[in-house]
PDB file of N, CA and C in Angstrom:
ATOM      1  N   UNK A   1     -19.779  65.942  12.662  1.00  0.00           N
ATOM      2  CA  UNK A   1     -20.354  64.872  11.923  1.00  0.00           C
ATOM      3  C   UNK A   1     -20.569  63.631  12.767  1.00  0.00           C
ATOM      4  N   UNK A   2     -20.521  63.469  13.879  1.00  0.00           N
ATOM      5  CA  UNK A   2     -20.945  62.595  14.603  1.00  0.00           C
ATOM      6  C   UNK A   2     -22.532  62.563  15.338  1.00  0.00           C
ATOM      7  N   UNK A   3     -22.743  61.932  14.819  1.00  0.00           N
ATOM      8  CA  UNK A   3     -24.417  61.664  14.717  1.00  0.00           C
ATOM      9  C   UNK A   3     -24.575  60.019  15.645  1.00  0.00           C
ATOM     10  N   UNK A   4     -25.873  59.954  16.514  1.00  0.00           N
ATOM     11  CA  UNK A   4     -26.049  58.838  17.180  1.00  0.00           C
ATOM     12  C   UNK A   4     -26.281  57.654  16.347  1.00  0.00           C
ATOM     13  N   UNK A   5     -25.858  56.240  16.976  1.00  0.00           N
ATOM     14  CA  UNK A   5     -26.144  55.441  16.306  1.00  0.00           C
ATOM     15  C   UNK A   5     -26.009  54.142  16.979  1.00  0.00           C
ATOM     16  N   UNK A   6     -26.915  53.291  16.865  1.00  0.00           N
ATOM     17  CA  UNK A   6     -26.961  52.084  17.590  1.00  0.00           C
ATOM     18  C   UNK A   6     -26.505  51.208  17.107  1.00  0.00           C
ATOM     19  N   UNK A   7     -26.077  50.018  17.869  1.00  0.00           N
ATOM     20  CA  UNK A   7     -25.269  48.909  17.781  1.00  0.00           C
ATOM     21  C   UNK A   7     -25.945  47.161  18.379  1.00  0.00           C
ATOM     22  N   UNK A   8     -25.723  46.419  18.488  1.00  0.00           N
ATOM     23  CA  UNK A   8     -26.538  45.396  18.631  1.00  0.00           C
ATOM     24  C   UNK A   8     -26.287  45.397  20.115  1.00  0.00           C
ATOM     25  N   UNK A   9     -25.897  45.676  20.827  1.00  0.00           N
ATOM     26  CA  UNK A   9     -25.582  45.809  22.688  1.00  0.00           C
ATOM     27  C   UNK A   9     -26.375  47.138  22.717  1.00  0.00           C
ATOM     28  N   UNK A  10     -26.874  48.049  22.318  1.00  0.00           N
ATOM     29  CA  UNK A  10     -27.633  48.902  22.745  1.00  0.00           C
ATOM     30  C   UNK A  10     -26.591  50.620  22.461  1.00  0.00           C
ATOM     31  N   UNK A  11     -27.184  51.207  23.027  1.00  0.00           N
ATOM     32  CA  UNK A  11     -26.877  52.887  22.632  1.00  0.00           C
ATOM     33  C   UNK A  11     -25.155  52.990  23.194  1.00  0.00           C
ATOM     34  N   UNK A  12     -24.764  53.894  22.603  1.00  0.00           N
ATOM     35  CA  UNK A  12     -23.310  53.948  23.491  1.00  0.00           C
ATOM     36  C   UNK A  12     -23.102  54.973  24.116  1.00  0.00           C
ATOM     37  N   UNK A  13     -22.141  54.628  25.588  1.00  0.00           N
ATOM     38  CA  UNK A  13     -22.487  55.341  26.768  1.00  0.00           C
ATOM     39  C   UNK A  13     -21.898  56.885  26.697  1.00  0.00           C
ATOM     40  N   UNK A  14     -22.878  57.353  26.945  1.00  0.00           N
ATOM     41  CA  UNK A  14     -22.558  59.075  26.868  1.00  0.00           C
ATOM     42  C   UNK A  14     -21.002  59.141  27.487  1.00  0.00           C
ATOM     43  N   UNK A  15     -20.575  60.328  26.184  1.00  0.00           N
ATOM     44  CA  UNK A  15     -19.073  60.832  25.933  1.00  0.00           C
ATOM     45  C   UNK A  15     -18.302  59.853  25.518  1.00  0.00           C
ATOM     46  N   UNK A  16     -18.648  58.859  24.745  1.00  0.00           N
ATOM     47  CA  UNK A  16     -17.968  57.773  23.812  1.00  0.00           C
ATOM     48  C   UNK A  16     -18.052  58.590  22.415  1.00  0.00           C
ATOM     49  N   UNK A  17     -16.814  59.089  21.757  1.00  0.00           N
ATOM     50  CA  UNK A  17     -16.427  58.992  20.714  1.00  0.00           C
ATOM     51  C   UNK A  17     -16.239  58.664  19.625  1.00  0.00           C
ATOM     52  N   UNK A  18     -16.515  56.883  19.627  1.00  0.00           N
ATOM     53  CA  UNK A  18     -15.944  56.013  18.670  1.00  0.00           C
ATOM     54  C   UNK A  18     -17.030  56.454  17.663  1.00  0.00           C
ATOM     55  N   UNK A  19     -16.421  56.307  16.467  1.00  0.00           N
ATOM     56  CA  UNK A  19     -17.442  56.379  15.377  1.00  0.00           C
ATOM     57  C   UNK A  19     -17.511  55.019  14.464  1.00  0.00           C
ATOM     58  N   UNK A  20     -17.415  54.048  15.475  1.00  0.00           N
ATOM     59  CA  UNK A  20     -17.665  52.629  14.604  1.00  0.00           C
ATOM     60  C   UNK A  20     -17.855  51.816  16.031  1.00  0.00           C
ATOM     61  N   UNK A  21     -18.175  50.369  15.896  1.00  0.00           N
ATOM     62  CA  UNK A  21     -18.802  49.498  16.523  1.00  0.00           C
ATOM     63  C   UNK A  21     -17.930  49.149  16.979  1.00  0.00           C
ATOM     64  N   UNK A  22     -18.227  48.510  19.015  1.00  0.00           N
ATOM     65  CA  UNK A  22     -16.763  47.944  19.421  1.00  0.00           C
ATOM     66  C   UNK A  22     -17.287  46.609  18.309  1.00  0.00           C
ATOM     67  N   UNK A  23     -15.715  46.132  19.062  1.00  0.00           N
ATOM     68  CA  UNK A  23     -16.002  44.780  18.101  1.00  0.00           C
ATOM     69  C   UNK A  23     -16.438  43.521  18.797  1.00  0.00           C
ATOM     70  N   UNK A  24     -16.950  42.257  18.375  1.00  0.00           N
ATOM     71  CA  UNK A  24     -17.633  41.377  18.918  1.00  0.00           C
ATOM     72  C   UNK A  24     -16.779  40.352  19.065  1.00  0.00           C
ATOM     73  N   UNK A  25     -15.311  40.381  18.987  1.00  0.00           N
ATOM     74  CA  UNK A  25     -14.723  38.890  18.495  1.00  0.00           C
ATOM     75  C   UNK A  25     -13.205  39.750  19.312  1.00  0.00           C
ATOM     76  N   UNK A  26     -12.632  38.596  20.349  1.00  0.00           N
ATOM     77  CA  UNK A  26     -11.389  39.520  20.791  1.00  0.00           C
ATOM     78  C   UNK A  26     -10.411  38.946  20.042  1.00  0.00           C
ATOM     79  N   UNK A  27      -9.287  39.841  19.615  1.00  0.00           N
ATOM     80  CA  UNK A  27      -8.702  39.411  18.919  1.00  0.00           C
ATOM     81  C   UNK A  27      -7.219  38.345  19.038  1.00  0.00           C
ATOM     82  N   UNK A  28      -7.496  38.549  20.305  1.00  0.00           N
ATOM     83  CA  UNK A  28      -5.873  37.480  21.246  1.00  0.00           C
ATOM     84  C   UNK A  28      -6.607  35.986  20.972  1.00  0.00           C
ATOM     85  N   UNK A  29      -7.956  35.757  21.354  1.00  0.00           N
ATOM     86  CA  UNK A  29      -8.292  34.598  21.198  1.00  0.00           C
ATOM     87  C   UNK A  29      -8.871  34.003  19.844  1.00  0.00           C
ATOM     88  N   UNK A  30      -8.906  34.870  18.700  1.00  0.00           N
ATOM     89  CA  UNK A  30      -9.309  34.984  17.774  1.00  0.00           C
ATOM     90  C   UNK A  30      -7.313  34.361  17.172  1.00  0.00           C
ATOM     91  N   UNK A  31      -6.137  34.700  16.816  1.00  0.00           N
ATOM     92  CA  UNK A  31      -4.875  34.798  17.279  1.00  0.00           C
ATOM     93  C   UNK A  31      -4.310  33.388  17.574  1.00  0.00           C
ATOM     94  N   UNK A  32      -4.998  32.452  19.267  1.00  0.00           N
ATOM     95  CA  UNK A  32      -4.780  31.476  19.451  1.00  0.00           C
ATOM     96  C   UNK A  32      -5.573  30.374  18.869  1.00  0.00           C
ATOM     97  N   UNK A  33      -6.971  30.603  18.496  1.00  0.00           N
ATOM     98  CA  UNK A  33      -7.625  29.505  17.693  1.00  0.00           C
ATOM     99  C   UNK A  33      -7.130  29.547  16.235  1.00  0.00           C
ATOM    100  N   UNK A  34      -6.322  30.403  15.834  1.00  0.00           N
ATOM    101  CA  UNK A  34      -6.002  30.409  14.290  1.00  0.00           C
ATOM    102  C   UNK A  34      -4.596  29.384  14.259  1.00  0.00           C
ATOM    103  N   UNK A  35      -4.080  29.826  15.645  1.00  0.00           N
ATOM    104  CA  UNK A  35      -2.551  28.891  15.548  1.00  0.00           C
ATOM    105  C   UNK A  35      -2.786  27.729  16.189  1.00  0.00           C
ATOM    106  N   UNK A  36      -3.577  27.630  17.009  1.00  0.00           N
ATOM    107  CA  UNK A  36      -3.678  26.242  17.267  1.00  0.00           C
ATOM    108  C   UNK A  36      -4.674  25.306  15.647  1.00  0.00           C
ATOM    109  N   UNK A  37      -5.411  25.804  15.355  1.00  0.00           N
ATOM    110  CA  UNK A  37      -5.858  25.274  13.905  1.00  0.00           C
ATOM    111  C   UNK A  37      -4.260  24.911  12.914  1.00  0.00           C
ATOM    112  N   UNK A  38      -3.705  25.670  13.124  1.00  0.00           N
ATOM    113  CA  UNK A  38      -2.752  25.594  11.978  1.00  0.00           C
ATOM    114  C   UNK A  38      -1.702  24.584  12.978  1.00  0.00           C
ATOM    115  N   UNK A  39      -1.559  24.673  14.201  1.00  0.00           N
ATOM    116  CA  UNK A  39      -0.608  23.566  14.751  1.00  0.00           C
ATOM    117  C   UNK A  39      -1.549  22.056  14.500  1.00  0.00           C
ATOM    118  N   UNK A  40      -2.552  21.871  14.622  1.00  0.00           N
ATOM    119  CA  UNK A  40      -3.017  20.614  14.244  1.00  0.00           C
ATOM    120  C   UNK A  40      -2.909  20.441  12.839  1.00  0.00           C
ATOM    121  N   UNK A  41      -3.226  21.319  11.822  1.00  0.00           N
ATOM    122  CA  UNK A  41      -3.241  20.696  10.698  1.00  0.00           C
ATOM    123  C   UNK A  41      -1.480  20.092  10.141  1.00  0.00           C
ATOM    124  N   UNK A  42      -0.668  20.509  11.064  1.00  0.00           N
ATOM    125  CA  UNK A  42       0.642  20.486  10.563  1.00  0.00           C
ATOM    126  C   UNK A  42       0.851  19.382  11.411  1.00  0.00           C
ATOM    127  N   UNK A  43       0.551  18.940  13.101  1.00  0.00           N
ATOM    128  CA  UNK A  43       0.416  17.496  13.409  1.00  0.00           C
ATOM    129  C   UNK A  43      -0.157  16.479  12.320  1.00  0.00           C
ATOM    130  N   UNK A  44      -1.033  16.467  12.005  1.00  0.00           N
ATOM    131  CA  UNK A  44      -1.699  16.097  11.316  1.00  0.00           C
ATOM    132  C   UNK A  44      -0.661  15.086   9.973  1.00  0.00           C
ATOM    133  N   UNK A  45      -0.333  16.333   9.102  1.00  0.00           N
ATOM    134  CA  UNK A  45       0.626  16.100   8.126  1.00  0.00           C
ATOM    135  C   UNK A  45       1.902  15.262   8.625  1.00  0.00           C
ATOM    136  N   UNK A  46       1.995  15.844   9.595  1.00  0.00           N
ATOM    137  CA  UNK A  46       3.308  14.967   9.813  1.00  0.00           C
ATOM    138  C   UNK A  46       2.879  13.446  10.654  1.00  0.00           C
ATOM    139  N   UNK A  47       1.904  13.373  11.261  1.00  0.00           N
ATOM    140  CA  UNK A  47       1.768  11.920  11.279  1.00  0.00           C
ATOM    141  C   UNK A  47       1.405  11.244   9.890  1.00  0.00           C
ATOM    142  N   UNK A  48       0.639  11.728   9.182  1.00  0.00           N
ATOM    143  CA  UNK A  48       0.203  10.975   7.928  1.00  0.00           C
ATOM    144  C   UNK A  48       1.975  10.326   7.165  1.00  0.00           C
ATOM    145  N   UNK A  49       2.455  11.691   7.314  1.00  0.00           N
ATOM    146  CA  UNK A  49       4.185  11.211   6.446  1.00  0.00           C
ATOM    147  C   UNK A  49       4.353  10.227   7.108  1.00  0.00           C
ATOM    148  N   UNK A  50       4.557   9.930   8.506  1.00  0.00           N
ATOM    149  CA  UNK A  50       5.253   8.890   9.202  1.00  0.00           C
ATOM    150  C   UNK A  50       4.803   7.917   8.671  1.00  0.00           C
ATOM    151  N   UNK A  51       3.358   7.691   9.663  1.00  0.00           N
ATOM    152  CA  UNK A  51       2.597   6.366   8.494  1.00  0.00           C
ATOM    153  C   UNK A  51       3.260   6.169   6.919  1.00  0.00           C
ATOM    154  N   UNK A  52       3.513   7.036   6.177  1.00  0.00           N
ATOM    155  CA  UNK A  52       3.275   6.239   4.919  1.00  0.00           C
ATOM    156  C   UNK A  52       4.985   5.783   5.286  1.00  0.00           C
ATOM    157  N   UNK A  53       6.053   6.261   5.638  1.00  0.00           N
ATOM    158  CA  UNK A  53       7.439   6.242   5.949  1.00  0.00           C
ATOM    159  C   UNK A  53       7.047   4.817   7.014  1.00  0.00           C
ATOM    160  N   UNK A  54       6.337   4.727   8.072  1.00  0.00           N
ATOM    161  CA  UNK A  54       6.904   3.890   8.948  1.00  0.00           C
ATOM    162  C   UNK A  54       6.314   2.238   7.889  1.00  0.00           C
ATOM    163  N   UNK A  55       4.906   2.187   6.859  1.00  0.00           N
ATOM    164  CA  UNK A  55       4.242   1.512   5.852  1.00  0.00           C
ATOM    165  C   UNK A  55       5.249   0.867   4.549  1.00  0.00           C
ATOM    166  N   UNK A  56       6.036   2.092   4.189  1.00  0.00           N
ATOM    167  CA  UNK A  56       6.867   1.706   3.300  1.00  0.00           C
ATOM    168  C   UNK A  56       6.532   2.803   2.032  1.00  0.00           C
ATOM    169  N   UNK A  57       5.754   2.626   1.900  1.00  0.00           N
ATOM    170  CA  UNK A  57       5.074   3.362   0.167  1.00  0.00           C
ATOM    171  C   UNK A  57       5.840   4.527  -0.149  1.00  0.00           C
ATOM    172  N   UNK A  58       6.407   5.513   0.509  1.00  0.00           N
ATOM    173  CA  UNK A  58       6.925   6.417   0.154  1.00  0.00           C
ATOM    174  C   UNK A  58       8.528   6.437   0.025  1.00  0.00           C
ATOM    175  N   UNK A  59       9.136   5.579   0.651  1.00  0.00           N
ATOM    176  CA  UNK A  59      10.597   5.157   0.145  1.00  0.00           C
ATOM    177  C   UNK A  59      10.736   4.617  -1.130  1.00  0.00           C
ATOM    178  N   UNK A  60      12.114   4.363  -1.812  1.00  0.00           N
ATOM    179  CA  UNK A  60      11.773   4.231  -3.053  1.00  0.00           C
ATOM    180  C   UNK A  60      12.048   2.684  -2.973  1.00  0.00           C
ATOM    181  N   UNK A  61      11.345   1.860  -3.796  1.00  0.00           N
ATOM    182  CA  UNK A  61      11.812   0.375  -4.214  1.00  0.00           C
ATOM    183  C   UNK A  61      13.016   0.102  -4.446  1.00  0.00           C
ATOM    184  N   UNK A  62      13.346  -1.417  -4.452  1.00  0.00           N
ATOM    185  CA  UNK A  62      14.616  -1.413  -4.534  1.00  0.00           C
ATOM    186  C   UNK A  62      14.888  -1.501  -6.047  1.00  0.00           C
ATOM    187  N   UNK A  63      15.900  -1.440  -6.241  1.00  0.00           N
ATOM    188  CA  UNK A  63      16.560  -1.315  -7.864  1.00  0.00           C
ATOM    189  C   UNK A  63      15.924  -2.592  -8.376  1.00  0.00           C
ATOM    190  N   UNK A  64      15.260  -3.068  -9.632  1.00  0.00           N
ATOM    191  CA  UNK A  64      14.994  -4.338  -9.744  1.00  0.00           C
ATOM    192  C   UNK A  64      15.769  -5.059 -10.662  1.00  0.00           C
ATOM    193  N   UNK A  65      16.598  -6.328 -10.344  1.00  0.00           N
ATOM    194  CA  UNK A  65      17.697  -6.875 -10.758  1.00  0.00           C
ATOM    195  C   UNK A  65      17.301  -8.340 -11.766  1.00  0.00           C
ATOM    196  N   UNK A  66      17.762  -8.638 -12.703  1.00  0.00           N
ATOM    197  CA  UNK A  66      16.972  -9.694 -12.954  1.00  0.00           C
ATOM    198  C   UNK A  66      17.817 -10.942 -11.800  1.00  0.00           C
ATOM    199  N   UNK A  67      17.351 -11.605 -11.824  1.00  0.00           N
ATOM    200  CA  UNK A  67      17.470 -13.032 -10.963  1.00  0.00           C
ATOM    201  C   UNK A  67      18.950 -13.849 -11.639  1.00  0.00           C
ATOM    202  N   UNK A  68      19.598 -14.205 -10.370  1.00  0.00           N
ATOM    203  CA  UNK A  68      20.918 -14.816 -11.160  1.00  0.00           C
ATOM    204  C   UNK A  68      20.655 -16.357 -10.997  1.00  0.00           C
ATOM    205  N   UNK A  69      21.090 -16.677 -12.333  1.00  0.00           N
ATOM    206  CA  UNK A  69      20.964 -18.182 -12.681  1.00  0.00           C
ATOM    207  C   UNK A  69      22.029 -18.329 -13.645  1.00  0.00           C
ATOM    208  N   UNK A  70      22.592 -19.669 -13.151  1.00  0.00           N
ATOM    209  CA  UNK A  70      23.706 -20.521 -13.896  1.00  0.00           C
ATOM    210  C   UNK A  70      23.236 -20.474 -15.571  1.00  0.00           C
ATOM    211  N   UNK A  71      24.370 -20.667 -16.529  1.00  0.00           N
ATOM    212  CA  UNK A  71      23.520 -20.801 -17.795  1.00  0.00           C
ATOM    213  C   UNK A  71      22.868 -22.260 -18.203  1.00  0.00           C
ATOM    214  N   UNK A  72      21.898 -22.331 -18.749  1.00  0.00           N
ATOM    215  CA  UNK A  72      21.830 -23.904 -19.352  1.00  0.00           C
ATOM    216  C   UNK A  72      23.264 -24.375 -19.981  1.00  0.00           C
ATOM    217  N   UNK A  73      23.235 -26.130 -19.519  1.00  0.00           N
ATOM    218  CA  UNK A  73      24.252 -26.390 -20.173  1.00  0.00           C
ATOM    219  C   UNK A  73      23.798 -26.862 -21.764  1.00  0.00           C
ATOM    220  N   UNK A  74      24.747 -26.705 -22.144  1.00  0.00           N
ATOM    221  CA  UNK A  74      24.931 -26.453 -23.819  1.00  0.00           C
ATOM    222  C   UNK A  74      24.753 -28.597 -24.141  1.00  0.00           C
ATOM    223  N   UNK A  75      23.964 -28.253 -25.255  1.00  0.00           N
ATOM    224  CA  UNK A  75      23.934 -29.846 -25.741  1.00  0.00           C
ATOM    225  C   UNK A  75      24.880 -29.757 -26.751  1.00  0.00           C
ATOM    226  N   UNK A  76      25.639 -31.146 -26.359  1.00  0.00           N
ATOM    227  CA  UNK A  76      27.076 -31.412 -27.181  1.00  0.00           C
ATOM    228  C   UNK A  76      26.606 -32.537 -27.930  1.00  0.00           C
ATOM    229  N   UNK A  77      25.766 -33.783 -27.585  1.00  0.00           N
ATOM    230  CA  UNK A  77      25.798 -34.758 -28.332  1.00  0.00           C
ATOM    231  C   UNK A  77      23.762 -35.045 -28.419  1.00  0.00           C
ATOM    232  N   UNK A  78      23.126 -34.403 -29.978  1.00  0.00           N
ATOM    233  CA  UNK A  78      22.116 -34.499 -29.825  1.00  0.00           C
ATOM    234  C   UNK A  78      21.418 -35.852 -29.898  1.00  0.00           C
ATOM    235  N   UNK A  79      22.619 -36.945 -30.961  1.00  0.00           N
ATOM    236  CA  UNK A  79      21.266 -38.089 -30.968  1.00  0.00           C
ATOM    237  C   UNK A  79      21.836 -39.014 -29.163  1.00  0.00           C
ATOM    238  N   UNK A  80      22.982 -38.296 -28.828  1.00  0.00           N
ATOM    239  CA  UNK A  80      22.789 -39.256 -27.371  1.00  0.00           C
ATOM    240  C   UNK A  80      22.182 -39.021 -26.359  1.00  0.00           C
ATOM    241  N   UNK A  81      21.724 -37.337 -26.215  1.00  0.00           N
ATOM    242  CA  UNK A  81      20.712 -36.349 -25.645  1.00  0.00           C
ATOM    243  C   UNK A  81      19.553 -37.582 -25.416  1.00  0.00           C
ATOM    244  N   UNK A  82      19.000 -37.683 -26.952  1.00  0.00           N
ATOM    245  CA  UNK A  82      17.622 -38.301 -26.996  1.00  0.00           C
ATOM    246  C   UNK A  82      17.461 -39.716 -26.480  1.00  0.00           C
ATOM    247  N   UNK A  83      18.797 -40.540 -26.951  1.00  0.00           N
ATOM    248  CA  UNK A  83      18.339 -41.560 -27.066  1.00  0.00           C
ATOM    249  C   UNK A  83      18.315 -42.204 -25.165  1.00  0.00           C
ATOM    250  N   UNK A  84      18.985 -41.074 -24.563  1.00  0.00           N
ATOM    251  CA  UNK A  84      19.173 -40.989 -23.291  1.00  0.00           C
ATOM    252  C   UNK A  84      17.561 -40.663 -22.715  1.00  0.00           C
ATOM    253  N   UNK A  85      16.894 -39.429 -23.363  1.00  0.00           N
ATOM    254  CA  UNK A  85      15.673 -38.888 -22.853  1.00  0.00           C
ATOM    255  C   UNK A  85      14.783 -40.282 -22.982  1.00  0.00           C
ATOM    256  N   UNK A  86      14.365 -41.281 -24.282  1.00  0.00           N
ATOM    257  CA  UNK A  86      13.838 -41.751 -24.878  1.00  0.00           C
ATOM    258  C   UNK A  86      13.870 -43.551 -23.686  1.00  0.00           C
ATOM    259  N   UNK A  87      15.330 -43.946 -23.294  1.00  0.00           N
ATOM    260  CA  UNK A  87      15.237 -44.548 -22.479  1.00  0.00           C
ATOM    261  C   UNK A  87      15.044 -44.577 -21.335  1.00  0.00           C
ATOM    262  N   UNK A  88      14.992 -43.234 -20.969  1.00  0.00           N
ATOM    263  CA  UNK A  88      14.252 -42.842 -19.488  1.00  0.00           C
ATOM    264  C   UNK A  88      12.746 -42.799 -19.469  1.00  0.00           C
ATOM    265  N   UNK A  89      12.452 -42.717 -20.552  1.00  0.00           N
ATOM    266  CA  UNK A  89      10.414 -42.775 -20.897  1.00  0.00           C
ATOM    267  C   UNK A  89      10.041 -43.989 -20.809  1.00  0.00           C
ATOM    268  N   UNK A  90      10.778 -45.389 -21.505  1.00  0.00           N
ATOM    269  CA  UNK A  90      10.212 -46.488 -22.037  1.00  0.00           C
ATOM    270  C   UNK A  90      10.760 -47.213 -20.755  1.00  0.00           C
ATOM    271  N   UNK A  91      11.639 -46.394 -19.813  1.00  0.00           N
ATOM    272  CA  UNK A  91      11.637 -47.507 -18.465  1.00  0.00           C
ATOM    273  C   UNK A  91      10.269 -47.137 -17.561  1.00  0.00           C
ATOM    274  N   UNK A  92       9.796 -45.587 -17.112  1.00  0.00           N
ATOM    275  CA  UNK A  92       8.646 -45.288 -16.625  1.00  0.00           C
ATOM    276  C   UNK A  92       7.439 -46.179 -17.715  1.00  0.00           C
ATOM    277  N   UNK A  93       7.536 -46.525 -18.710  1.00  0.00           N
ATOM    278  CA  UNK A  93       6.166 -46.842 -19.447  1.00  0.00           C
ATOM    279  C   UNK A  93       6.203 -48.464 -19.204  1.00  0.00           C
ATOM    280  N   UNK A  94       7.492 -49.071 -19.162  1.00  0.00           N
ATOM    281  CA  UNK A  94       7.758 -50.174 -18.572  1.00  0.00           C
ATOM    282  C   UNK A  94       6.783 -50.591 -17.394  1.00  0.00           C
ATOM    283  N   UNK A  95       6.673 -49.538 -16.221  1.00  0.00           N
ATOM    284  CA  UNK A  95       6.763 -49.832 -15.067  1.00  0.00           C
ATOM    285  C   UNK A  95       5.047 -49.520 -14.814  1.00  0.00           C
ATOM    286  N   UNK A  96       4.763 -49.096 -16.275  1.00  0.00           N
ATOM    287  CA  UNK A  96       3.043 -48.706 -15.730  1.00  0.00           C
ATOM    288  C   UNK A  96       2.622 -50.259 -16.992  1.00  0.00           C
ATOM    289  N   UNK A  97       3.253 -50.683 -17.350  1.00  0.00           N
ATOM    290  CA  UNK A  97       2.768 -51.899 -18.059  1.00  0.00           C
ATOM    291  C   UNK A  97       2.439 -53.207 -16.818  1.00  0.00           C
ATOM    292  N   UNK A  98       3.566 -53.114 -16.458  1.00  0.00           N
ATOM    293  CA  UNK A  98       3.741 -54.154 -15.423  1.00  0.00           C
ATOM    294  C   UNK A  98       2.558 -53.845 -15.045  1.00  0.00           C
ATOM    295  N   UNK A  99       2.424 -52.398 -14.235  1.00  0.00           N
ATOM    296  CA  UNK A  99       1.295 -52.424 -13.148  1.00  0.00           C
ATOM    297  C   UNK A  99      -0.343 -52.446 -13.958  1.00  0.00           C
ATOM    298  N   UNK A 100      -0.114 -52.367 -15.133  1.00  0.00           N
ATOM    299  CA  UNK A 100      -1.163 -52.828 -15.576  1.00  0.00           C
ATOM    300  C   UNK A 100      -1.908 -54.504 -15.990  1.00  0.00           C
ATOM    301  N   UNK A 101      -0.354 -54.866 -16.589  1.00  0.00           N
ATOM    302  CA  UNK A 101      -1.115 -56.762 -16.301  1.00  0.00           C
ATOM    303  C   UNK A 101      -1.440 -56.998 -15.145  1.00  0.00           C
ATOM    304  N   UNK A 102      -0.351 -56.875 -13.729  1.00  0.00           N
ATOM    305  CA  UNK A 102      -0.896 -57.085 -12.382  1.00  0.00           C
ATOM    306  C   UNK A 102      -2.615 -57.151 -11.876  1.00  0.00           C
ATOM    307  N   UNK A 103      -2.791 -55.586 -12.496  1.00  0.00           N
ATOM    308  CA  UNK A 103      -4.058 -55.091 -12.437  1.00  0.00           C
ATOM    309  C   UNK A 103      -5.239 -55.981 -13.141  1.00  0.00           C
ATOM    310  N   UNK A 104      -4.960 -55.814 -14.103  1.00  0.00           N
ATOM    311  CA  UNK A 104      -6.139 -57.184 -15.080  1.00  0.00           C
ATOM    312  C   UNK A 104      -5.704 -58.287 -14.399  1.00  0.00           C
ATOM    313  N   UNK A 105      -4.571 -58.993 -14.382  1.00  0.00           N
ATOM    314  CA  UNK A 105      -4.474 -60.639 -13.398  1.00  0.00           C
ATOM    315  C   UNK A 105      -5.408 -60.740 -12.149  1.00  0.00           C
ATOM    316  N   UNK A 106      -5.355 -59.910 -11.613  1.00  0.00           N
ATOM    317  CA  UNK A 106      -6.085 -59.533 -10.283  1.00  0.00           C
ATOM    318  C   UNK A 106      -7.545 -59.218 -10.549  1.00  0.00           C
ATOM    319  N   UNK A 107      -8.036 -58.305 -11.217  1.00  0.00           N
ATOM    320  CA  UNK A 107      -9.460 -58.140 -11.500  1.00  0.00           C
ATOM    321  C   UNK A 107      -9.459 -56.368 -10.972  1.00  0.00           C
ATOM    322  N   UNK A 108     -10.139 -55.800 -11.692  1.00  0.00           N
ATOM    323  CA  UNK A 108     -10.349 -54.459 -11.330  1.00  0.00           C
ATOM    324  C   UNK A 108     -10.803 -53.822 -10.053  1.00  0.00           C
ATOM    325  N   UNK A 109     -11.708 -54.472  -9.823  1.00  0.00           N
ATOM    326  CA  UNK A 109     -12.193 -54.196  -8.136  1.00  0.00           C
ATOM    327  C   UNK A 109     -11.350 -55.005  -7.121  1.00  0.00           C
ATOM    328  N   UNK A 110     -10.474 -55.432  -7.168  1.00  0.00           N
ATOM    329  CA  UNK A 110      -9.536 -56.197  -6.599  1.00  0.00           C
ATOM    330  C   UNK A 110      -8.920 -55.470  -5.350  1.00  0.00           C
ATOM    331  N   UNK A 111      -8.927 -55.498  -4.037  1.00  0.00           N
ATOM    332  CA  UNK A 111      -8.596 -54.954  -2.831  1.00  0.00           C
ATOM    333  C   UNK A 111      -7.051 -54.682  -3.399  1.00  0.00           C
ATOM    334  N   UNK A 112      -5.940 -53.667  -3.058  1.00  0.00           N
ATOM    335  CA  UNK A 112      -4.725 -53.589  -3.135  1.00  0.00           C
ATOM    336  C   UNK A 112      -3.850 -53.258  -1.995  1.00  0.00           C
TER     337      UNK A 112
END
C-alpha cells in the first residue's frame, strides 16, 4: 500500500519508506521558543507584582482609627458662658466704632 506521493520539497528520495511528510518545523527549537515565551510572560508578571508592591496598592491599608481628641469641656455656668461670649463681641464692636468715627473725622479718601 505504499503508493508515490509528493510533498512541498519535491519527490522523496528513492528507498525512503516514510509514509507521511518529513516535517517542516524542528522540534528542539520549536521546545525553546515555547519556554522562552513562557519565561517572559512569567518575567513579565513578576515585575508588574513588584511595581504594584514597590507603588503601594497591593498591600493592605492601614486599619482606619478615628482621630484622638480631648473631650469638649462641659459648660458648668450657662448665663456666665454668655455673658462672657457677649463681652468679648461688644469689645471687638467697640474697636470697629472707634475706627469708624476716626474714619468719618478724617474724610473717606483720607491717606492712612
Amino acid at each position: 500500500m505504499t503508493e508515490d506521493f509528493r510533498s512541498q520539497r519535491g519527490d522523496r528520495a528513492p528507498g525512503d519508506q516514510r509514509q507521511h511528510e518529513a516535517s517542516d518545523l524542528d522540534a528542539r527549537g520549536a521546545g525553546l521558543t515555547m519556554g522562552a515565551l513562557a519565561a517572559m510572560v512569567v518575567i513579565v508578571c513578576v515585575l508588574v507584582a513588584g511595581l504594584f508592591l514597590w507603588f503601594g496598592t497591593i498591600r493592605q491599608p492601614p486599619a482606619l482609627r478615628p482621630p484622638h481628641s480631648a473631650a469638649p469641656p462641659l459648660q458648668t455656668d450657662e448665663p456666665l458662658d454668655r455673658r462672657a461670649i457677649e463681652a468679648r463681641a461688644r469689645a471687638r464692636l467697640a474697636g470697629i466704632d472707634e475706627a469708624m468715627r476716626q474714619t468719618a473725622a478724617a474724610g473717606w479718601d483720607a491717606p492712612r
